[in-house]
Protein backbone atom coordinates (compact mmCIF):
# COMPACT_ATOMS: atom_id res chain seq x y z
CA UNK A 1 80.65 167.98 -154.02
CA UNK A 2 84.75 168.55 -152.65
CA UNK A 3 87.35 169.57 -155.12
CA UNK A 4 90.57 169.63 -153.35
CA UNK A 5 93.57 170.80 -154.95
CA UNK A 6 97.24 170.08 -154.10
CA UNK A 7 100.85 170.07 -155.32
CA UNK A 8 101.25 174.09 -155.62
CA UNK A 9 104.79 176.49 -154.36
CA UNK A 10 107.02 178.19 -155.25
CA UNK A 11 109.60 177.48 -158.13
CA UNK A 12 112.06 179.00 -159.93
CA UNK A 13 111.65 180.15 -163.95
CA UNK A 14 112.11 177.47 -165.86
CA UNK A 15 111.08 174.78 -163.38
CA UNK A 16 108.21 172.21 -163.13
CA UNK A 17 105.36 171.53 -160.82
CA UNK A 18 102.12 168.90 -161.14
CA UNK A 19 98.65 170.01 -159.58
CA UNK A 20 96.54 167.10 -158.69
CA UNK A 21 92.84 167.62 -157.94
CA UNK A 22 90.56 165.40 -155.79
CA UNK A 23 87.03 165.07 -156.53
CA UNK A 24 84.16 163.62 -154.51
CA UNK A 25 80.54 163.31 -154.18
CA UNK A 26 79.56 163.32 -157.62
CA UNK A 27 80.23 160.55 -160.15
CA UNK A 28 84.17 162.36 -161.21
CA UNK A 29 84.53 160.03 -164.05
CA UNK A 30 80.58 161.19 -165.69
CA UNK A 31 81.96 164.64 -166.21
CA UNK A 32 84.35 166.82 -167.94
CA UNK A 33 87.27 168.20 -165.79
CA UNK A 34 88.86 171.71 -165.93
CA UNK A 35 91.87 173.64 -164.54
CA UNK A 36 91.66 177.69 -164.21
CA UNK A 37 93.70 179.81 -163.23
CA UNK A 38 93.02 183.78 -161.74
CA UNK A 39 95.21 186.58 -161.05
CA UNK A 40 94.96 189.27 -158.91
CA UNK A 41 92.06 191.67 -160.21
CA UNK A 42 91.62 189.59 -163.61
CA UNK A 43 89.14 187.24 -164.38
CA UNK A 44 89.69 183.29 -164.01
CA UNK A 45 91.02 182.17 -167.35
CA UNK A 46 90.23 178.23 -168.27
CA UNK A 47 93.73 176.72 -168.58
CA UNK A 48 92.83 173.13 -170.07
CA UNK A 49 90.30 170.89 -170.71
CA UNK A 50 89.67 166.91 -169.76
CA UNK A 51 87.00 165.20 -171.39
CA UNK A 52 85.51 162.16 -169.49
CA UNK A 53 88.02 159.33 -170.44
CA UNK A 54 90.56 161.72 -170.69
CA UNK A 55 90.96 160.33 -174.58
CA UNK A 56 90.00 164.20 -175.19
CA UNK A 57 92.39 167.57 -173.82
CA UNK A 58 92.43 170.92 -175.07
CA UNK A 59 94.29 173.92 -173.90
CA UNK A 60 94.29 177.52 -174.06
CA UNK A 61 97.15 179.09 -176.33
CA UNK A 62 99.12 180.46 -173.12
CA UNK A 63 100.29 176.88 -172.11
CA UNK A 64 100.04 174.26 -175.03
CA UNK A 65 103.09 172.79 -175.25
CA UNK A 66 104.31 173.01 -171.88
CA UNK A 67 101.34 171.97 -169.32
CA UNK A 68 98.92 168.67 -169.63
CA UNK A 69 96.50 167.85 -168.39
CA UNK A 70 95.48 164.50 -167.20
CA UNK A 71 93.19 162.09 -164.86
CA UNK A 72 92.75 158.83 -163.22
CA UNK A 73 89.39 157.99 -162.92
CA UNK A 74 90.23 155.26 -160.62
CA UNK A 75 91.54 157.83 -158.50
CA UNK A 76 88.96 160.16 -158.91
CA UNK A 77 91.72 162.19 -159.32
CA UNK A 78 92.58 164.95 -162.11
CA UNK A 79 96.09 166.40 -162.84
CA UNK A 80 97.93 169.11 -163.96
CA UNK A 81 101.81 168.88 -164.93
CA UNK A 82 103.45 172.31 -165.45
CA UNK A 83 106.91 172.44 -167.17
CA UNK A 84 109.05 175.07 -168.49
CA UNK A 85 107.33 177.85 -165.84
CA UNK A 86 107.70 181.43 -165.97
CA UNK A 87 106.52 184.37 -163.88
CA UNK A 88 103.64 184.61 -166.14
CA UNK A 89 102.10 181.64 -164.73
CA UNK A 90 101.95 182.76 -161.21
CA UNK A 91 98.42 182.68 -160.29
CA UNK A 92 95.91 180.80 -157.79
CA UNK A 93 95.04 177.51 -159.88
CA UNK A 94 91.29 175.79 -159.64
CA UNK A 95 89.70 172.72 -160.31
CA UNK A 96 86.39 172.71 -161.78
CA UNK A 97 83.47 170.21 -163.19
CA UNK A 98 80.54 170.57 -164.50
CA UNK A 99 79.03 168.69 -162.29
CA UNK A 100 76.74 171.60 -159.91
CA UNK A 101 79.36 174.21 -161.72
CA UNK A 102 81.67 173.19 -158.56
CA UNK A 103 84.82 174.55 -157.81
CA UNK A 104 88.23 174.10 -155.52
CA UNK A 105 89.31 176.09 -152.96
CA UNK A 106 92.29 176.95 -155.20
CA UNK A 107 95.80 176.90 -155.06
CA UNK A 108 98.59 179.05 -155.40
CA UNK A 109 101.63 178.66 -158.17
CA UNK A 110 103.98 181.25 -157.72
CA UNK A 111 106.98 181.33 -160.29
CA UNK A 112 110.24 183.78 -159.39
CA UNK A 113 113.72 183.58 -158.96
């Protein structure tokens, strides 16, 4: 199983960025699809939620509104667009599914000025 995550930086407050994640060696489209995220010396927080045919999201409180979440199953591909950023969202974002409890290598999002 490979989760490989792309699309982080750096961007200013206010600004927009879209985290794809790349899954193989496991049937992608059989399994629910997740984006964390984890701070320095707090625990990794689940950010949003993908259910199989993507007909399904759900999002913790701290970005509805302002991030979804997406996939292609074509693609084997899962996505995360991020508008309206603020400092508060600067963390190292991961891809996760169910499948083997598997995760990405992560990637950072840093959000300043």
């Amino acid at each position: 199983v490979q989760l490989v995550e792309s699309g982080g930086g750096l961007v200013q407050p206010g600004g927009s960025l879209r985290l794809s994640c790349v899954g193989s060696g496991f049937p992608f489209s059989n399994y629910v699809m997740s984006w964390y995220r984890q701070v320095p010396g707090k625990e990794r927080r689940v950010v949003a939620v993908i259910s199989l045919d993507g007909g399904s999201t759900n999002y913790s409180d701290f970005v509805k509104g302002r991030f979804t979440i997406s996939r292609d199953n074509t693609k084997n591909t899962m996505y995360l667009q991020m508008n309206d950023l603020t400092p508060e969202d600067t963390a190292v974002y991961y891809c996760y599914t169910t499948y083997g409890r598997s995760w990405g290598q992560g990637i950072q999002v840093t959000v300043s000025s």
